[in-house]
C-alpha atoms as a PDB file:
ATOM      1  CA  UNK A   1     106.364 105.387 106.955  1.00  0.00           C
ATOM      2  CA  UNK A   2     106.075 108.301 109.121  1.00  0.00           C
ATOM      3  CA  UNK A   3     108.713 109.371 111.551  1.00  0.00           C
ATOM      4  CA  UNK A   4     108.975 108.622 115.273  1.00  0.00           C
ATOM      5  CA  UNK A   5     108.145 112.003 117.494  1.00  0.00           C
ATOM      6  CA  UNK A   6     111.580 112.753 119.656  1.00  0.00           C
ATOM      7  CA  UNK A   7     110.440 112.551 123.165  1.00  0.00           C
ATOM      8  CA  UNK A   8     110.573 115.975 124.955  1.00  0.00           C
ATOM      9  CA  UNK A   9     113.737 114.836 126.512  1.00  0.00           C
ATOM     10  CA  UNK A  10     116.620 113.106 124.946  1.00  0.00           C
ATOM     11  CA  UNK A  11     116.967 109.841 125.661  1.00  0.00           C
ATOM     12  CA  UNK A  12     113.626 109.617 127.233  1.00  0.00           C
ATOM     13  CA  UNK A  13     111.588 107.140 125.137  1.00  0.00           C
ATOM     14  CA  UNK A  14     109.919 104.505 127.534  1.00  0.00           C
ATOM     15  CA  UNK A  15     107.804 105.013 130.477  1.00  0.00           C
ATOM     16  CA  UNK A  16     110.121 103.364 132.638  1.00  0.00           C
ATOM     17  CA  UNK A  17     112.596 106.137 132.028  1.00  0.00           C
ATOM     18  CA  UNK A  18     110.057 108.959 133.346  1.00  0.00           C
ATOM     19  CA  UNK A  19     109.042 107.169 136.427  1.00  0.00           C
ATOM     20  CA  UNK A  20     112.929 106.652 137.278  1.00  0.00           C
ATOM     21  CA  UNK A  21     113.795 110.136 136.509  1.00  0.00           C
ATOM     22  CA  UNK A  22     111.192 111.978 137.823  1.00  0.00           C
ATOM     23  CA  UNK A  23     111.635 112.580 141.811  1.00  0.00           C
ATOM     24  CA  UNK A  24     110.099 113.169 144.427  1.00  0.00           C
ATOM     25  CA  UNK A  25     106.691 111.062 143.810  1.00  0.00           C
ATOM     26  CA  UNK A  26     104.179 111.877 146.458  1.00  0.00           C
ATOM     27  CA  UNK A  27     100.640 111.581 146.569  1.00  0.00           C
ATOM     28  CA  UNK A  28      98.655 114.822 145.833  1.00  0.00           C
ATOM     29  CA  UNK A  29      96.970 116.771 148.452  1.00  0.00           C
ATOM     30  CA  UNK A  30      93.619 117.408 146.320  1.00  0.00           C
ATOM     31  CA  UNK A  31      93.110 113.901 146.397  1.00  0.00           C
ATOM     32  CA  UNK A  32      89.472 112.070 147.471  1.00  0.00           C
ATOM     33  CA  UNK A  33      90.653 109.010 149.270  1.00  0.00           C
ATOM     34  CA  UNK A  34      86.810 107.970 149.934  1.00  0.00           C
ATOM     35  CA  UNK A  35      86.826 107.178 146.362  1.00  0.00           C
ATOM     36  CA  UNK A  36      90.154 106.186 145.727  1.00  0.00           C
ATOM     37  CA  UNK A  37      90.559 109.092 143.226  1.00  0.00           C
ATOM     38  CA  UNK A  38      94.471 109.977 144.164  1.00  0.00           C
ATOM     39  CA  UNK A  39      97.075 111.266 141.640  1.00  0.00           C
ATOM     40  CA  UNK A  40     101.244 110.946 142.702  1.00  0.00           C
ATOM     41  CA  UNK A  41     103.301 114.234 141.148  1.00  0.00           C
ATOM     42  CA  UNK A  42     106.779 114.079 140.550  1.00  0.00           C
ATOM     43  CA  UNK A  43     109.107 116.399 139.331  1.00  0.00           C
ATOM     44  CA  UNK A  44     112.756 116.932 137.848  1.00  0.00           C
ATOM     45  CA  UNK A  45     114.319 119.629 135.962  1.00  0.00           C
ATOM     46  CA  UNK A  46     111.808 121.549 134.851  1.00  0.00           C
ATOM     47  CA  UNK A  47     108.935 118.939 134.085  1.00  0.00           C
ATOM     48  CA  UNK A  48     106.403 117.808 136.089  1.00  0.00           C
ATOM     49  CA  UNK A  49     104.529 114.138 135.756  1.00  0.00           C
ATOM     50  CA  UNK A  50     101.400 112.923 137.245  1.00  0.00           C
ATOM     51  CA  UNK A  51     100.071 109.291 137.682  1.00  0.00           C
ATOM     52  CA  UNK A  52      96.999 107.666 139.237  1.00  0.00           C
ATOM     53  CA  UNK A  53      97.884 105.890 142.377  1.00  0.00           C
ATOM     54  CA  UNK A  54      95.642 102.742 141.285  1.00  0.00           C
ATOM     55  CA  UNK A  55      97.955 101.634 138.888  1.00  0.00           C
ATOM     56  CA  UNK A  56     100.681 101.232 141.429  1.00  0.00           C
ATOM     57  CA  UNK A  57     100.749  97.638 140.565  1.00  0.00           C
ATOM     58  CA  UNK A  58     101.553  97.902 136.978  1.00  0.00           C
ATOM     59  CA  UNK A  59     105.298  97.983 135.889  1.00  0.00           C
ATOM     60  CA  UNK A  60     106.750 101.284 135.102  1.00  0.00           C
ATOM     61  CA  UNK A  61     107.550 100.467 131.813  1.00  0.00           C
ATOM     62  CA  UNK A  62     103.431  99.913 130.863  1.00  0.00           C
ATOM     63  CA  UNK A  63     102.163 102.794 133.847  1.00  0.00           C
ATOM     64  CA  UNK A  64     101.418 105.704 132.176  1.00  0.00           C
ATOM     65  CA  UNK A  65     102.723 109.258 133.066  1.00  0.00           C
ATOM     66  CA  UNK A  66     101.095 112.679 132.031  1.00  0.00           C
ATOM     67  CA  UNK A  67     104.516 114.604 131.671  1.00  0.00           C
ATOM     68  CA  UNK A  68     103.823 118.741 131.019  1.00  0.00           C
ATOM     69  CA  UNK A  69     106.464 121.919 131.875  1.00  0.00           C
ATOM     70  CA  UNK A  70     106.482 123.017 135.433  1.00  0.00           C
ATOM     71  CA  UNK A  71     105.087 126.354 134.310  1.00  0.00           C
ATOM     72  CA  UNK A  72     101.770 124.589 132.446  1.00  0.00           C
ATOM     73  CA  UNK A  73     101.306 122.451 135.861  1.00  0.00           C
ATOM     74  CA  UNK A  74     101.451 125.636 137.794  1.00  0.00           C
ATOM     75  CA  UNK A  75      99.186 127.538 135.439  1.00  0.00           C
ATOM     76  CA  UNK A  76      96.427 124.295 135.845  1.00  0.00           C
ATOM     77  CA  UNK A  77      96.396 124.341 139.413  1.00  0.00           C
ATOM     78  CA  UNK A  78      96.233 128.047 139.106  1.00  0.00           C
ATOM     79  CA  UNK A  79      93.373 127.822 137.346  1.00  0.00           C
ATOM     80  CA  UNK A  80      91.727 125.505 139.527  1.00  0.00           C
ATOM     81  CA  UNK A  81      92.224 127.757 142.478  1.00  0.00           C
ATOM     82  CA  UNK A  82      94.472 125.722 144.057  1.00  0.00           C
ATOM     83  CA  UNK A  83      97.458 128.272 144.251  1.00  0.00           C
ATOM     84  CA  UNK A  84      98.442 131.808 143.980  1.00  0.00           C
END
């Protein structure tokens, strides 16, 4: 049997555990609300997550999170033209 990836962070190994530690969710301000197309981004210590806002209703432990490194996030939305 193969072994079990460590999560990035230690002790970080359910989806419930990213949406509590991750602060500061807010909705993003590229968002389409005609279409209901919105993404929430929250942050903490160096990581960044995003999640779709039409999922609100599932529990944390089953709603998935993209988590990526601050600098990667930044480097997207550079790349988008969204910043810098």
């Amino acid at each position: 049997m193969a072994a079990r990836a460590r999560p990035a962070v230690e002790g970080l190994d359910t989806m419930r555990n990213w949406h509590a530690l991750l602060q500061g969710w807010h909705k993003s301000t590229y968002t389409h609300w005609e279409e209901n197309a919105c993404v929430e981004i929250g942050a903490h210590a160096g990581m960044v997550g995003i999640r779709d806002t039409k999922q609100r209703e599932l529990p944390d432990a089953v709603r998935p999170v993209l988590v990526v490194p601050g600098a990667s996030f930044t480097a997207l939305l550079q790349k988008l033209g969204r910043q810098g």
